[in-house]
Protein backbone atom coordinates (compact mmCIF):
# COMPACT_ATOMS: atom_id res chain seq x y z
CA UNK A 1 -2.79 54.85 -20.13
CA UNK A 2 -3.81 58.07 -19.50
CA UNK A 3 -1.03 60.98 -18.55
CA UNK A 4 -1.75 62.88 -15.66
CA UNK A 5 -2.07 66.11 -17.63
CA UNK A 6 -5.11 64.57 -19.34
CA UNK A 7 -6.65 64.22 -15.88
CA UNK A 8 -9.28 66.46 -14.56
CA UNK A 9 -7.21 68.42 -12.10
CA UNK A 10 -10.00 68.52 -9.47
CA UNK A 11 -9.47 64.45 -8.43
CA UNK A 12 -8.36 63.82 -5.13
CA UNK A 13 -7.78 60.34 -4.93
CA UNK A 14 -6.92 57.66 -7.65
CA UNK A 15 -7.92 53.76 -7.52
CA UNK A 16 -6.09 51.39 -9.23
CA UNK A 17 -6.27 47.62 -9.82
CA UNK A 18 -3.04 45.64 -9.82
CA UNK A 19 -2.66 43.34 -12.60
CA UNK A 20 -2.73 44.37 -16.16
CA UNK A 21 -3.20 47.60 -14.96
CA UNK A 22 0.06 48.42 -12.87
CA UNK A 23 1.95 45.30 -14.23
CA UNK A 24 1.61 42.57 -16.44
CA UNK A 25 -0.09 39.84 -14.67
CA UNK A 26 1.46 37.26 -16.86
CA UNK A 27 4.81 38.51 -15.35
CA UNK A 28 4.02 36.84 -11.69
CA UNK A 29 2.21 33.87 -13.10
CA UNK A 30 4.77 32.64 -15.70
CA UNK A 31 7.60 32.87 -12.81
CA UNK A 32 5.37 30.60 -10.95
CA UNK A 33 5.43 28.28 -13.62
CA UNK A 34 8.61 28.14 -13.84
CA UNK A 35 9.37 27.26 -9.91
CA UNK A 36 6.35 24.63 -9.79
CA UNK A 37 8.27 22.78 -12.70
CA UNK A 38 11.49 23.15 -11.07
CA UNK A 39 10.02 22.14 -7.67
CA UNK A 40 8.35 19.13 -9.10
CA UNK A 41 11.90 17.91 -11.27
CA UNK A 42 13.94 18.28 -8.16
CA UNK A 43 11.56 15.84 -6.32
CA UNK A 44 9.85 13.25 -8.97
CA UNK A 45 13.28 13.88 -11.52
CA UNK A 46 10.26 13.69 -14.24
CA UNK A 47 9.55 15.93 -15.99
CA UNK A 48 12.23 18.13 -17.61
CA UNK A 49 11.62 21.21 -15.96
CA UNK A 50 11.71 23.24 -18.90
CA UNK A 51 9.58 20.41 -21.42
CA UNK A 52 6.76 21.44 -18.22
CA UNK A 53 7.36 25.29 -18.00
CA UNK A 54 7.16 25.58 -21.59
CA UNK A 55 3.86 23.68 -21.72
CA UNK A 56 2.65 25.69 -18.85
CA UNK A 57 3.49 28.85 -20.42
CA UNK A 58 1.61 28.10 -23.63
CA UNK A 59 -1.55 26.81 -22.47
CA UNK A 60 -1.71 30.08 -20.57
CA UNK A 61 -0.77 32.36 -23.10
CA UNK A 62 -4.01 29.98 -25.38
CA UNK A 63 -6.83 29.20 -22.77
CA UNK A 64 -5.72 31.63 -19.88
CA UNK A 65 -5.10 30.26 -16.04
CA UNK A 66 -7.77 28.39 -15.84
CA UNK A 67 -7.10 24.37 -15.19
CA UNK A 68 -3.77 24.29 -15.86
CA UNK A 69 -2.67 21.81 -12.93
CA UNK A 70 -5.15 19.74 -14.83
CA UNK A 71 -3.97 19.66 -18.38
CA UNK A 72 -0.67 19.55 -17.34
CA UNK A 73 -1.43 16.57 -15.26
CA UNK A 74 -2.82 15.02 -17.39
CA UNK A 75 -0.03 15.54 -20.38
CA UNK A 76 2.48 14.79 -17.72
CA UNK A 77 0.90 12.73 -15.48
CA UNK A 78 2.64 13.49 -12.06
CA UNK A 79 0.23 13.00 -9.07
CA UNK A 80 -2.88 14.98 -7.74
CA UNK A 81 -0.77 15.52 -4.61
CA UNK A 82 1.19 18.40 -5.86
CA UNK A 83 -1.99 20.34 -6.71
CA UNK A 84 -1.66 21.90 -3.11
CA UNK A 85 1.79 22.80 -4.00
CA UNK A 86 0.37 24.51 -6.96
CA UNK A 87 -1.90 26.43 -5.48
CA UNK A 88 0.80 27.33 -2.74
CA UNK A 89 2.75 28.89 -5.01
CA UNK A 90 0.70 31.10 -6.38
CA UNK A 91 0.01 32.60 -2.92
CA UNK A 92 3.45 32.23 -1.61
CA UNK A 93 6.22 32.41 -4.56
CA UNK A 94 9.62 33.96 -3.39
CA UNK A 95 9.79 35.03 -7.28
CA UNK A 96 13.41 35.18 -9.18
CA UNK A 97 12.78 38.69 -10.51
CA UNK A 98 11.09 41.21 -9.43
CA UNK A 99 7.88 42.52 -10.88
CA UNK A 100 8.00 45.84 -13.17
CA UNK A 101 5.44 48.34 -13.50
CA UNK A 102 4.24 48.93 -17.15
CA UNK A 103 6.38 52.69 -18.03
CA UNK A 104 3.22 54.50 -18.45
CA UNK A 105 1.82 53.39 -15.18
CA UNK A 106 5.05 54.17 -13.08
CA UNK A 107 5.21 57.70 -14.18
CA UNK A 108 1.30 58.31 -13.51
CA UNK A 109 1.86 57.38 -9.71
CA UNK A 110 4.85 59.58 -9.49
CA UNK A 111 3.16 62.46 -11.11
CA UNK A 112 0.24 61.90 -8.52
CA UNK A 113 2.21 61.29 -5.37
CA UNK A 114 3.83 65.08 -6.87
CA UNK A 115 0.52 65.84 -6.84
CA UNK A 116 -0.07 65.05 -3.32
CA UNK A 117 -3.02 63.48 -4.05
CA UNK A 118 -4.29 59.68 -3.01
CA UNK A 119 -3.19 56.37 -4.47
CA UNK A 120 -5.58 53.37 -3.70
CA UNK A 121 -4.72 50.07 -4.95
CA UNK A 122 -8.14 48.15 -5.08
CA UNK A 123 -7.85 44.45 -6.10
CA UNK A 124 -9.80 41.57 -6.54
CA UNK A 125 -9.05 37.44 -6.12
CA UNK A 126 -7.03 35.79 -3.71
CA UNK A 127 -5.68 38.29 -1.20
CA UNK A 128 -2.88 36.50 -0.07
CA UNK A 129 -1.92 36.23 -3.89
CA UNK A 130 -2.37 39.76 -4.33
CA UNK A 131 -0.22 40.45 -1.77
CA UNK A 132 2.79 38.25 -2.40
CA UNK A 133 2.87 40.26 -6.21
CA UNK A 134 2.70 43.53 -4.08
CA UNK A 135 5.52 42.84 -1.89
CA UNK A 136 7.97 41.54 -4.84
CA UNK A 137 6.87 44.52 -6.91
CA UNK A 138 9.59 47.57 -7.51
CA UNK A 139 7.56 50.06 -6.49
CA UNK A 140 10.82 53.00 -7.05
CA UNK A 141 9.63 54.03 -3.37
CA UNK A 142 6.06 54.31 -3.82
CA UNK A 143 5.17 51.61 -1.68
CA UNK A 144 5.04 54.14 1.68
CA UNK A 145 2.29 56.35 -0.79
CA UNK A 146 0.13 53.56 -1.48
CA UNK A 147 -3.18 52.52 0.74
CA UNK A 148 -4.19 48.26 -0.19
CA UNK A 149 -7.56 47.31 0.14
CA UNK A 150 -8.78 43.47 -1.09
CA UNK A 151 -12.06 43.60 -2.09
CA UNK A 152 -12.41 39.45 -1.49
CA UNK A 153 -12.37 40.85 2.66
CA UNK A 154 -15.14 43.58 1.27
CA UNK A 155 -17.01 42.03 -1.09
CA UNK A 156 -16.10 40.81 -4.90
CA UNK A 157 -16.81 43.45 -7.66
CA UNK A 158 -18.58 44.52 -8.96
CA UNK A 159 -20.46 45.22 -5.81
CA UNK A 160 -19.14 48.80 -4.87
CA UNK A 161 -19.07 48.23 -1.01
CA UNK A 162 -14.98 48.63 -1.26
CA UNK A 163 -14.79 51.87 -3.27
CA UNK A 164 -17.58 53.43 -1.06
CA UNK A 165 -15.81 52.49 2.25
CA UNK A 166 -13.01 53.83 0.95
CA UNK A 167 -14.93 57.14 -0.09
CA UNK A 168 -16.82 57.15 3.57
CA UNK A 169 -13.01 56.55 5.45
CA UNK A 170 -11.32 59.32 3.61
CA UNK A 171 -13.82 62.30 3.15
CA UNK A 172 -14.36 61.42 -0.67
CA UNK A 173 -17.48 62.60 -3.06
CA UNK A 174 -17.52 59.78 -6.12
CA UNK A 175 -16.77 62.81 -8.26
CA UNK A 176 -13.39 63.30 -6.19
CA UNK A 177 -12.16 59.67 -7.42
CA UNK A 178 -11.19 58.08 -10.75
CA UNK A 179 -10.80 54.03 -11.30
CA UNK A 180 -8.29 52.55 -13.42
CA UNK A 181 -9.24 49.31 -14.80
CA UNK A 182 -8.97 47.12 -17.39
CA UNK A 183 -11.69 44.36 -17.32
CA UNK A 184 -16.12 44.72 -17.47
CA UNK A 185 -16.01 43.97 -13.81
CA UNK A 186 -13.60 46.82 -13.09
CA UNK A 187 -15.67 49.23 -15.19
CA UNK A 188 -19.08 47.91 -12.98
CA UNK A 189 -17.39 48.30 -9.97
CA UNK A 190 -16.84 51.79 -10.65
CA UNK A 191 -19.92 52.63 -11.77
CA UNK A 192 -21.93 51.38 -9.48
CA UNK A 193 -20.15 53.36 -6.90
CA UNK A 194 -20.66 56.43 -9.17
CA UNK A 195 -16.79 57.73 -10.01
CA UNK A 196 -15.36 58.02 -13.48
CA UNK A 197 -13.47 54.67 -14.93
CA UNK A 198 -10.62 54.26 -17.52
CA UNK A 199 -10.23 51.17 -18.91
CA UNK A 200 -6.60 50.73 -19.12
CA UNK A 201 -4.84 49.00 -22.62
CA UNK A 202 -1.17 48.53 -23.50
């Protein structure tokens, strides 16, 4: 991550994406895990809650999010009606610990908010997801310096149509705004509205 010395002092306004970028997005999901597998012990008593979070959390950590009810349901094999709970989770999870902003990221917001310049957080997928890991984030009282905008109510990256509203709603040239991103689609989104991207790596 960059520091914000490194940064072109003539930015005004600073977008970020939310996970992987500000925090570790394996941080929300694995807590999930964790409560679907307690959920589903406390009602079926089968299985072990931590034989299922364990299985959870490796198949994620090997293949990613991607069909995990289903391979777990299948190893398991607990019934297609808790896929809804699943999914419910994910959006809804009153999570055991808080999330933590990666170090680096933390002190770049509160070296911009110094700054008195613009934080945008700019994220894509599910926005009721998105939202549930911003509310149970600790934020250290940035929270009231930070504007949210979903771009699944815009339109998906990499179309630009977010980033530009956002440009057209504050006063902002593309050369006044730098994206923070860690993924292809990040680094199209930004480029096809014209700012600068950094791909962000821990």
């Amino acid at each position: 991550m960059l520091t914000y010395s490194e940064i072109d002092s003539s930015k005004k306004a600073f977008i970020f994406e939310l996970d992987n970028v500000l925090f570790p997005e394996k941080d929300y999901l694995l807590q999930v895990y964790y409560l679907f597998a307690s959920f589903l012990e406390y009602v079926e008593a089968f299985p072990p809650a931590p034989d299922l979070t364990a299985f959870l959390k490796k198949a994620y950590e090997n293949n990613g999010p991607e069909l995990l009810f289903d391979k777990a349901k299948e190893v398991f094999g607990f019934d297609e009606k808790y896929r809804e709970n699943f999914k419910r989770l994910h959006q809804e999870a009153k999570l055991p610990l808080k999330l933590l902003l990666y170090k680096d990221a933390l002190n770049l917001l509160q070296e911009i908010v110094v700054d008195r310049k613009d934080i945008f957080i700019v994220t894509g997928g599910d926005p009721l997801q998105q939202l549930n890991k911003i509310k149970q984030t600790e934020w250290n009282g940035l929270e009231k310096y930070l504007r949210v905008y979903f771009t699944d109510e815009i339109a998906q990256k990499p179309s630009p149509d977010a980033l530009l509203h956002i440009l057209e709603k504050y006063s902002l040239k593309a050369e006044d705004v730098m994206v923070f991103g860690c993924s292809k689609t990040d680094a199209d989104f930004a480029k096809n509205a014209g700012t600068d991207f950094v791909r962000v790596k821990y």
